[in-house]
Protein backbone atom coordinates (compact mmCIF):
# COMPACT_ATOMS: atom_id res chain seq x y z
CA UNK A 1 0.00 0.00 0.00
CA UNK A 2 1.08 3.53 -1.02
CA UNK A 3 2.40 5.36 2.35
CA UNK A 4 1.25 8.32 2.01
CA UNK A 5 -2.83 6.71 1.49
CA UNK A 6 -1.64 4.35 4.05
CA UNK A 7 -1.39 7.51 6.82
CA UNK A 8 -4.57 9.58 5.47
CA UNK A 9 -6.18 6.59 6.02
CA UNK A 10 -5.12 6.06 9.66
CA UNK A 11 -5.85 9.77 9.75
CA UNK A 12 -9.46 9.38 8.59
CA UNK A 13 -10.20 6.54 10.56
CA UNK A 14 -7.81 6.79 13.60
CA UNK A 15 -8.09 8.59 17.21
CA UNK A 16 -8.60 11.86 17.24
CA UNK A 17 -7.40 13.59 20.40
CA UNK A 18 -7.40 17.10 19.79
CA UNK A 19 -10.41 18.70 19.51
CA UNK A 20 -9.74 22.67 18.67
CA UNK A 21 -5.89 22.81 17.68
CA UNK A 22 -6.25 26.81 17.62
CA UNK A 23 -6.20 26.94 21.06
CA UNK A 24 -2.83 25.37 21.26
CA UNK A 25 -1.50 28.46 18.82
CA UNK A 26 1.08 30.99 20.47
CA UNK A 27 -1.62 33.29 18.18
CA UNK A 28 -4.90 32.32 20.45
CA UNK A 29 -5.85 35.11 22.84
CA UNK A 30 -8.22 33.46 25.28
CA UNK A 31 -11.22 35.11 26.34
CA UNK A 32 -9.70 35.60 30.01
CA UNK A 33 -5.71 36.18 30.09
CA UNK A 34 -4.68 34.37 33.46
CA UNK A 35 -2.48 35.60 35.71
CA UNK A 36 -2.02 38.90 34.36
CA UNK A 37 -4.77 40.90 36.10
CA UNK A 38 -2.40 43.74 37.07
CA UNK A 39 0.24 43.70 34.02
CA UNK A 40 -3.61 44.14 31.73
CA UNK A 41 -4.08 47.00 34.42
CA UNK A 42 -1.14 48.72 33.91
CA UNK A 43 -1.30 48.26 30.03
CA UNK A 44 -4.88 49.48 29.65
CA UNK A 45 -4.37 52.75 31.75
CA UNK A 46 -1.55 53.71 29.86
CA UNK A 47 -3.49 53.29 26.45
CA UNK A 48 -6.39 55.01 27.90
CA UNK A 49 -5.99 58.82 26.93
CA UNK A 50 -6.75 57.50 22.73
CA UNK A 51 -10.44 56.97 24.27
CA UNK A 52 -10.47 60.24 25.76
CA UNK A 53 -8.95 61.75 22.09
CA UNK A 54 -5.77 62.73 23.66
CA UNK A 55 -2.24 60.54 22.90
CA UNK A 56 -1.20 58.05 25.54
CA UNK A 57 2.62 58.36 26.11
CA UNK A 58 4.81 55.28 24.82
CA UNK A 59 5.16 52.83 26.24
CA UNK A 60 7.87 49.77 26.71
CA UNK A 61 6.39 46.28 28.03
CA UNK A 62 9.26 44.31 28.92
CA UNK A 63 9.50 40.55 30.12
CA UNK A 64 11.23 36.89 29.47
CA UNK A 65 9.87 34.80 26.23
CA UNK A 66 6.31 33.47 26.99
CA UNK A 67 5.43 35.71 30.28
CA UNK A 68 2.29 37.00 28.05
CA UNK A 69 3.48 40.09 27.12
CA UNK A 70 2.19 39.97 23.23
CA UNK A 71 -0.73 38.29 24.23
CA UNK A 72 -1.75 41.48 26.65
CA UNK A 73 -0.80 44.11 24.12
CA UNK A 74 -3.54 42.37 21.65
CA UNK A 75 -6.18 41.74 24.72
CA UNK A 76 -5.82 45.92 24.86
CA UNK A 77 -5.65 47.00 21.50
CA UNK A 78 -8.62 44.33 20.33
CA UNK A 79 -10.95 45.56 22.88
CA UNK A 80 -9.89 49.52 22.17
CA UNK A 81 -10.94 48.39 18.83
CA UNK A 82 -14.02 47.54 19.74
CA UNK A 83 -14.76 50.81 21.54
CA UNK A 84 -13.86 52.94 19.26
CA UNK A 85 -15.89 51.30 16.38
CA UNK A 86 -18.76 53.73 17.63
CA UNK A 87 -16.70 57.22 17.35
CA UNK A 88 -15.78 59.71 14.53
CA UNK A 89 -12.23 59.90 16.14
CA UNK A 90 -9.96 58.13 13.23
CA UNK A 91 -7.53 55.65 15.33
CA UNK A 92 -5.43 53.44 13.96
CA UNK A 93 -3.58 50.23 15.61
CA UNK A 94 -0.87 48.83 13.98
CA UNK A 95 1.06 45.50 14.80
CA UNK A 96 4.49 44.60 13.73
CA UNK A 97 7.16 42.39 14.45
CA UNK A 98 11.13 43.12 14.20
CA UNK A 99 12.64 39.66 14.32
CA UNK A 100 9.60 38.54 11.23
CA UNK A 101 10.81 42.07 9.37
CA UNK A 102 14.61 40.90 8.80
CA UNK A 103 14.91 45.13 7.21
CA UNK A 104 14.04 48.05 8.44
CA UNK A 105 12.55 48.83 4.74
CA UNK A 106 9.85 45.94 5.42
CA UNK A 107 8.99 46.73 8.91
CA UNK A 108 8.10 50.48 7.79
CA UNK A 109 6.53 49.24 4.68
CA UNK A 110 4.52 46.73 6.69
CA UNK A 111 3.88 49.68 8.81
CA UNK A 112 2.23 52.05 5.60
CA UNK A 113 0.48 48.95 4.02
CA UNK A 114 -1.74 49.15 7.83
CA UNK A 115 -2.15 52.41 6.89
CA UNK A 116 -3.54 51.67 3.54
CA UNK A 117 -0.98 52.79 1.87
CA UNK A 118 -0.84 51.97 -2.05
CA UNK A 119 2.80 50.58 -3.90
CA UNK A 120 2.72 53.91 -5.80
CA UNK A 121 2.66 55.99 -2.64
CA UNK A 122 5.19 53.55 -0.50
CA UNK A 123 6.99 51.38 -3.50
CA UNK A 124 8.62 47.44 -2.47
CA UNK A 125 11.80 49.34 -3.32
CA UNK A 126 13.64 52.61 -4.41
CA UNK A 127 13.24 55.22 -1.45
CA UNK A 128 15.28 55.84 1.66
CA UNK A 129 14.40 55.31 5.06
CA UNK A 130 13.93 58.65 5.98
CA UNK A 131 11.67 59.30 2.72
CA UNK A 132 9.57 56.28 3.82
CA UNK A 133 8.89 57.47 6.92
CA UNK A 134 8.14 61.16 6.12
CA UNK A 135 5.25 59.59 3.49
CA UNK A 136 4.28 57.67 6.52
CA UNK A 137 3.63 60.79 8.52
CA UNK A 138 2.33 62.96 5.94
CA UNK A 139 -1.14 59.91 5.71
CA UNK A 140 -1.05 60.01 9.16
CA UNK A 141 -1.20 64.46 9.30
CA UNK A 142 -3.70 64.13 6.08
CA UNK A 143 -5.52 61.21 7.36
CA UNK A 144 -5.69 62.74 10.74
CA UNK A 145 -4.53 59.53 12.14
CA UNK A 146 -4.29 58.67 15.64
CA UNK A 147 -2.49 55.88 15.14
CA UNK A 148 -0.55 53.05 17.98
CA UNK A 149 2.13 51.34 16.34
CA UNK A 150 2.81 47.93 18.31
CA UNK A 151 6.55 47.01 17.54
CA UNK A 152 6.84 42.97 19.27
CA UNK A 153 10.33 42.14 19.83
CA UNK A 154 11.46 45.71 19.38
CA UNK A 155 15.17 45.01 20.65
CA UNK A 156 15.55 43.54 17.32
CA UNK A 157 14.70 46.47 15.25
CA UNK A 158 17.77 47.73 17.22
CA UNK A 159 19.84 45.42 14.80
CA UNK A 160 18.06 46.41 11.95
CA UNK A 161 19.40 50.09 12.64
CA UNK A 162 22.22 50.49 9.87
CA UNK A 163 24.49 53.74 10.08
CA UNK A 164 22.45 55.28 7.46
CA UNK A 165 19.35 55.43 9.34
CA UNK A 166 20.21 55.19 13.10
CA UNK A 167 18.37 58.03 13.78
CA UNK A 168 14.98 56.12 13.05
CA UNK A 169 13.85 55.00 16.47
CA UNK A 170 14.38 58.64 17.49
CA UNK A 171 11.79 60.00 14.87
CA UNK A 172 9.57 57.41 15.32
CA UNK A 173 9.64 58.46 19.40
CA UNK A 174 9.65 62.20 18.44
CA UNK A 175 7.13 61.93 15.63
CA UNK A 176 4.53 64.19 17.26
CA UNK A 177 6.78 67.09 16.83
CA UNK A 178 6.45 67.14 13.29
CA UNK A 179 2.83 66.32 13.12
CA UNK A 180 0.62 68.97 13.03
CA UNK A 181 -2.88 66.76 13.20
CA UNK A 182 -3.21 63.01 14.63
CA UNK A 183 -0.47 61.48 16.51
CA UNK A 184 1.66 58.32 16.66
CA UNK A 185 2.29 56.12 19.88
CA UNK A 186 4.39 53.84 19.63
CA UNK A 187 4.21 50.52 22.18
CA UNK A 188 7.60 48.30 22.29
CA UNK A 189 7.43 44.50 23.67
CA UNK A 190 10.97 43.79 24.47
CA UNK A 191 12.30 40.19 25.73
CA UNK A 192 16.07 41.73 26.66
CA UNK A 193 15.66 43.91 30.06
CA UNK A 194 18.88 45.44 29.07
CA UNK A 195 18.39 46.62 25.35
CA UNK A 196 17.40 50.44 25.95
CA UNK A 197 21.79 49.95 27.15
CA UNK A 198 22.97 49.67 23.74
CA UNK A 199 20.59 52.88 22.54
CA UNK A 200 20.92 56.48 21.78
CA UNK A 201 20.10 58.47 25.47
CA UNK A 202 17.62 60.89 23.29
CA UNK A 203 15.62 57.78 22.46
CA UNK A 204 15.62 55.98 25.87
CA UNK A 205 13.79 59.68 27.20
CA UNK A 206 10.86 59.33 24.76
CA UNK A 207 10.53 55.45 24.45
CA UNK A 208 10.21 54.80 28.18
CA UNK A 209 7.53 57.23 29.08
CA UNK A 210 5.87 54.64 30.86
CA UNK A 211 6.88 50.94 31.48
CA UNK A 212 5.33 47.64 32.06
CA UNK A 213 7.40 44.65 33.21
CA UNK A 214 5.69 41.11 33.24
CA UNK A 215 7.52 38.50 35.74
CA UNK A 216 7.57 35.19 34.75
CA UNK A 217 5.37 32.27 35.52
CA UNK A 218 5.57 29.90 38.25
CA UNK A 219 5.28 26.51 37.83
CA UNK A 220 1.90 26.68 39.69
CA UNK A 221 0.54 29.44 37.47
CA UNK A 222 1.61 27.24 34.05
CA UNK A 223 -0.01 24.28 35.41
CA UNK A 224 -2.89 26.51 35.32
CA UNK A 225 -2.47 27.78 32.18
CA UNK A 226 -1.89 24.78 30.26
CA UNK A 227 -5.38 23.19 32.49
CA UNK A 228 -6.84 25.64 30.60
CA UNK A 229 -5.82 25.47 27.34
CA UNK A 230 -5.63 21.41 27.66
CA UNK A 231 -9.75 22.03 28.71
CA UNK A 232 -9.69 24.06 25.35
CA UNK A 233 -8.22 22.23 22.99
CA UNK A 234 -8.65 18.16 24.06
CA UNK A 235 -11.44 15.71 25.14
CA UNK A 236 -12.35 15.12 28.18
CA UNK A 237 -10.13 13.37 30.41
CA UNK A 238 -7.41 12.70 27.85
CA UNK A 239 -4.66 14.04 29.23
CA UNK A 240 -3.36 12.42 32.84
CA UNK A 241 -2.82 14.40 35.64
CA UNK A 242 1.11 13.47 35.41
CA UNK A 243 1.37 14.57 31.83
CA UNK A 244 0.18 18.30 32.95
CA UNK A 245 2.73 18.42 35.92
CA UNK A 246 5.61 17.01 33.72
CA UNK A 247 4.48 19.69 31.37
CA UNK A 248 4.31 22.36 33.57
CA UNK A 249 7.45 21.60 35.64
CA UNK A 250 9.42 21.60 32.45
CA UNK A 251 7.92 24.52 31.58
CA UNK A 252 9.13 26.04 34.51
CA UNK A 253 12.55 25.28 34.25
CA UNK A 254 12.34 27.48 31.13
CA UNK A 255 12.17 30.48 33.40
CA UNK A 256 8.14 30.37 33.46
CA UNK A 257 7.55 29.94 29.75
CA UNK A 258 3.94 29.82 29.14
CA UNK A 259 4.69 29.57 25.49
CA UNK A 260 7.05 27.01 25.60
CA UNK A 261 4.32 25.23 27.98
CA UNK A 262 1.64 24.66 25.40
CA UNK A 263 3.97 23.87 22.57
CA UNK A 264 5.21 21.03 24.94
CA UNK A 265 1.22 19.50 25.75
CA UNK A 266 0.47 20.40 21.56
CA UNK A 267 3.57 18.58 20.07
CA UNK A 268 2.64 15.87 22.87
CA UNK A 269 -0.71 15.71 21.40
CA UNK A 270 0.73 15.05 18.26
CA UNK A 271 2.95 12.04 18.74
CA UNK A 272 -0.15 10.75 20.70
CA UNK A 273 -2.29 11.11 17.64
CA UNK A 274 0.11 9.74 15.52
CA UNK A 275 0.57 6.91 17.86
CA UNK A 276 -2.65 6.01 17.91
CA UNK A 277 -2.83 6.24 21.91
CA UNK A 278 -6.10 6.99 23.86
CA UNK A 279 -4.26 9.22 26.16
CA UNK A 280 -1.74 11.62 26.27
CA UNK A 281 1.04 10.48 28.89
CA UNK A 282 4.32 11.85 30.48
CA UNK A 283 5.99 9.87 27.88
CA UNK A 284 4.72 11.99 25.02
CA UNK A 285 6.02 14.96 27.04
CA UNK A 286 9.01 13.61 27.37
CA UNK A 287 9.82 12.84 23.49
CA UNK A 288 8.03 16.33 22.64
CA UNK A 289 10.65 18.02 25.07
CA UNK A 290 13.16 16.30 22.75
CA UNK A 291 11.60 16.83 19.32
CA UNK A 292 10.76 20.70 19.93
CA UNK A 293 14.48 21.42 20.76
CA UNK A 294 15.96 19.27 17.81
CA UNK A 295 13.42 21.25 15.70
CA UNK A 296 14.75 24.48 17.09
CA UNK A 297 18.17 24.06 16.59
CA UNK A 298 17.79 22.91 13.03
CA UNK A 299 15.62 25.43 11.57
CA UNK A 300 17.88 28.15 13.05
CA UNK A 301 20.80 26.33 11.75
CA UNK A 302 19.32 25.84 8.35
CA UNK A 303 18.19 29.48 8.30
CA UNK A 304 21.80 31.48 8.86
CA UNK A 305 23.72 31.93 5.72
CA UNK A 306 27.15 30.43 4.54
CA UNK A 307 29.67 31.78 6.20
CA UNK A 308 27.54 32.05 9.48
CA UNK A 309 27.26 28.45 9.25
CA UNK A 310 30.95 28.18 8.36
CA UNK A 311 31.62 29.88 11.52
CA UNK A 312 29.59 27.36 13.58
CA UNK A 313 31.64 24.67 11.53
CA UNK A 314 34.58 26.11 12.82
CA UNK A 315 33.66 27.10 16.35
CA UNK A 316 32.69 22.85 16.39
CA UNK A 317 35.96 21.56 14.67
CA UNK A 318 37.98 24.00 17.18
CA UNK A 319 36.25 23.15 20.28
CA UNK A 320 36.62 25.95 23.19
CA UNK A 321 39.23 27.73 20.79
CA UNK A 322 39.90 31.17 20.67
CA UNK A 323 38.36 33.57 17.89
CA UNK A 324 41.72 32.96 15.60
CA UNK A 325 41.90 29.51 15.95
CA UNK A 326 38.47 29.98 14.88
CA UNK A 327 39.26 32.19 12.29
CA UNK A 328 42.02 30.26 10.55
CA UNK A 329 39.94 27.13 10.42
CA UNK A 330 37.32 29.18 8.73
CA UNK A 331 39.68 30.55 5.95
CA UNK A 332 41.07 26.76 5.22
CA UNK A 333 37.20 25.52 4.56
CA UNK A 334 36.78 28.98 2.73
CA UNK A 335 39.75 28.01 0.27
CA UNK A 336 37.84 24.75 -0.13
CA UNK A 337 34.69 25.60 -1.47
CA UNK A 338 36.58 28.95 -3.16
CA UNK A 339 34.61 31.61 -1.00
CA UNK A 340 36.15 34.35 -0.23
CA UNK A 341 36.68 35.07 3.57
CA UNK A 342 35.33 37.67 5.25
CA UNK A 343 37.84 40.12 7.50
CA UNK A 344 38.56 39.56 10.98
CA UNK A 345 36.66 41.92 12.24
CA UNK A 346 33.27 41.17 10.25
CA UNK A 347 34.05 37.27 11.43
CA UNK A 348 34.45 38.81 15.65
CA UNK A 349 31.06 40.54 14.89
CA UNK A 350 29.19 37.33 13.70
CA UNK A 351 30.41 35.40 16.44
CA UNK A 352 28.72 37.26 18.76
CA UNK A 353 25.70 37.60 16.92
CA UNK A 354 25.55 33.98 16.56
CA UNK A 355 26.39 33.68 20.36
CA UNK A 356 22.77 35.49 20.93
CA UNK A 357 21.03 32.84 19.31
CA UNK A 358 22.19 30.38 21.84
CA UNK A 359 23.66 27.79 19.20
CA UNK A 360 27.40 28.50 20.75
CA UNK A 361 28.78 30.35 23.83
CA UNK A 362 31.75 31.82 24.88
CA UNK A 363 33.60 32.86 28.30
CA UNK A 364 36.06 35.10 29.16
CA UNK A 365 39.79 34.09 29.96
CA UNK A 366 42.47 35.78 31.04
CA UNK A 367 46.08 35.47 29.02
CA UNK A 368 48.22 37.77 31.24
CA UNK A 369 50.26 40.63 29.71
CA UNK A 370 48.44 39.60 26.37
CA UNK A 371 45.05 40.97 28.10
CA UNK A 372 42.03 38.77 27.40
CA UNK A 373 40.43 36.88 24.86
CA UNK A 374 37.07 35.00 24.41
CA UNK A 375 36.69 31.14 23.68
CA UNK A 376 34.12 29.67 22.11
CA UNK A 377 31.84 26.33 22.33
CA UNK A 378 28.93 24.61 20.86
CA UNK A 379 25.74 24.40 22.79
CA UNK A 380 24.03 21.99 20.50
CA UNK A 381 25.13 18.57 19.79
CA UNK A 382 27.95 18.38 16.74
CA UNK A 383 25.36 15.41 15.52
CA UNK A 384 22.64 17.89 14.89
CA UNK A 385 25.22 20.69 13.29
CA UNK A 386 26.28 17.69 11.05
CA UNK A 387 23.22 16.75 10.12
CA UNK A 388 21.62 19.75 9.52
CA UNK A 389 24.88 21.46 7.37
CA UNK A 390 25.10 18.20 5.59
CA UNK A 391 22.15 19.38 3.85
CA UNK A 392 23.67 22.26 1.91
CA UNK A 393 25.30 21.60 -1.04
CA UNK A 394 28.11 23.56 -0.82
CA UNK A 395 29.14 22.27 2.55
CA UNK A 396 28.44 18.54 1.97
CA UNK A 397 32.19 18.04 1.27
CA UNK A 398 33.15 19.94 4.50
CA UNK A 399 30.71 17.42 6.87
């Protein structure tokens, strides 16, 4: 029998555990956020003046992955929404993301197409940042926009800041001044507690008018949580009482990652499906655990480009080496699939940004009169790196 007919059939006539897979989605916003009474509090008061026709201050909501931060934001904005369906004053909300926008260029045309702007009044290409957003604000003075622009995982945009347009984040915090009718707010979710550091002290003035940090979860709060969602999303009684702790004490170790949480009991869902088990047990948590980080690592892995992943080739061939031991390892493979090698410095940069992802590390030591130097390390298993790299082409003959 054909395999693929062979699993739409098991498919068609099999178990079916999972009753509403939305509500297993990072995207679902419940009806009731839990846990989060005072963090909605804090969010909705700031955002309140728009009601009143006056412009809130910004505002920077700041937290660890999966405290609920994003999910809050929306709760806010979707029920200002409703509110202000009734009214002749023109607000706009507007929801981006930095890390999805890999340019500046597409975050701010991402921005205008929420706007309604047309491709002949904000082209795909062509126009500098600064001409971009000066169309931007000139619908928003016409339009007489009041308009709160939502940037998620606004430390990234940070990274997105070439020298060119550095200034950006400044006129987007200052935009008011040159705005004559409307207004623009702008709200920034952050996951790093220390990224206002690395900006410009004219921007950290405006952006921070007002502040909302979310704690994270404890383990008894997820257990909650994913009680919830599991009610949601599964039949009755198909998930054991063991499975949810397992799932929420694992959870937990994640620093209180609700997120994280109800990929674990979805993926576990999954394998249980495809199983064809009546129940979901602590043994589908465990090989979820496992699958969700082997699917992590391999999708970021697959998704940096080639002399990145050269890089991580050499950081694993050199094992705890230093950055030119790393280096000189990386201009041998160069020669040996005739790339040409990037300098020193650009290679020092990458490192580190790779070291943010969490694929390597590095730590400090000490080398006496020579001053200090870093060393670096995999995180991931060389298996996995081998694996995954084995699939490009031009560094099959490296693997």
């Amino acid at each position: 029998m054909d395999p693929i007919d062979r699993l739409l059939d098991e498919a068609e006539s099999g178990l079916s555990l999972i009753k509403n897979r939305d509500a297993l989605r990072f995207t679902f916003i419940p009806d009731r956020i839990q846990h989060r009474d005072n963090e909605l509090t804090q969010v909705t008061q700031s955002l309140l003046p728009i009601l009143k026709q006056s412009r809130p201050s910004n505002l920077l909501v700041y937290g660890k992955p999966g405290t609920g931060k994003t999910l809050v934001v929306k709760k806010v904005i979707s029920k200002i929404q409703e509110r202000v369906k009734s009214t002749n004053f023109p607000i706009k909300l507007v929801y981006t993301n930095s890390k999805v926008e890999t340019t500046l260029y597409g975050l701010l045309l991402n921005f205008g197409r929420q706007l309604d702007m047309s491709e002949k009044e904000l082209p795909w290409t062509g126009i500098s940042i600064s001409e971009v957003f000066r169309r931007i604000l000139d619908v928003i003075n016409n339009k007489k926009l009041n308009v709160i622009l939502v940037i998620d995982e606004i430390d990234f945009l940070v990274k997105l800041v070439t020298k060119g347009n550095k200034d950006i984040l400044y006129h987007i915090t200052r935009a008011n001044e040159r705005l004559n009718n409307g207004s623009l707010t702008l709200v920034g979710i952050s996951n790093n507690l220390t990224f206002k550091d690395h900006l410009d002290p004219r921007v950290i003035s405006t952006l921070g008018e007002e502040e909302v940090v979310f704690t994270s979860y404890t383990i008894e709060q997820l257990r909650s949580i994913i009680q919830e969602r599991i009610r949601m999303a599964f039949d009755r009684d198909v998930v054991y009482d063991s499975t949810l702790n397992l799932c929420a004490a694992y959870a937990g170790r994640e620093h209180g990652d609700a997120r994280r949480a109800i990929d674990l009991i979805r993926v576990a869902g999954e394998i249980a499906e495809r199983d064809q088990s009546t129940s979901v047990q602590p043994d589908h948590i465990e090989e979820a655990l496992k699958k969700i980080e082997e699917d992590k690592e391999t999708a970021a892995l697959k998704s940096y480009p080639l002399h990145e992943k050269l890089l991580i080739l050499g950081v694993m061939r050199t094992d705890g080496s230093t950055t030119g031991s790393i280096y000189n390892v990386y201009k041998e493979m160069c020669r040996k699939i005739q790339q040409k090698e990037l300098s020193y410095r650009r290679i020092t940069q990458m490192l580190s940004e790779i070291e943010m992802s969490g694929l390597i590390s590095s730590r400090l030591v000490h080398q006496g009169v020579h001053g200090n130097t870093k060393k670096f390390k995999l995180t991931i298993s060389q298996s996995i790196v081998k694996e995954t790299l084995y699939l490009d082409d031009t560094l099959r003959e490296l693997i």
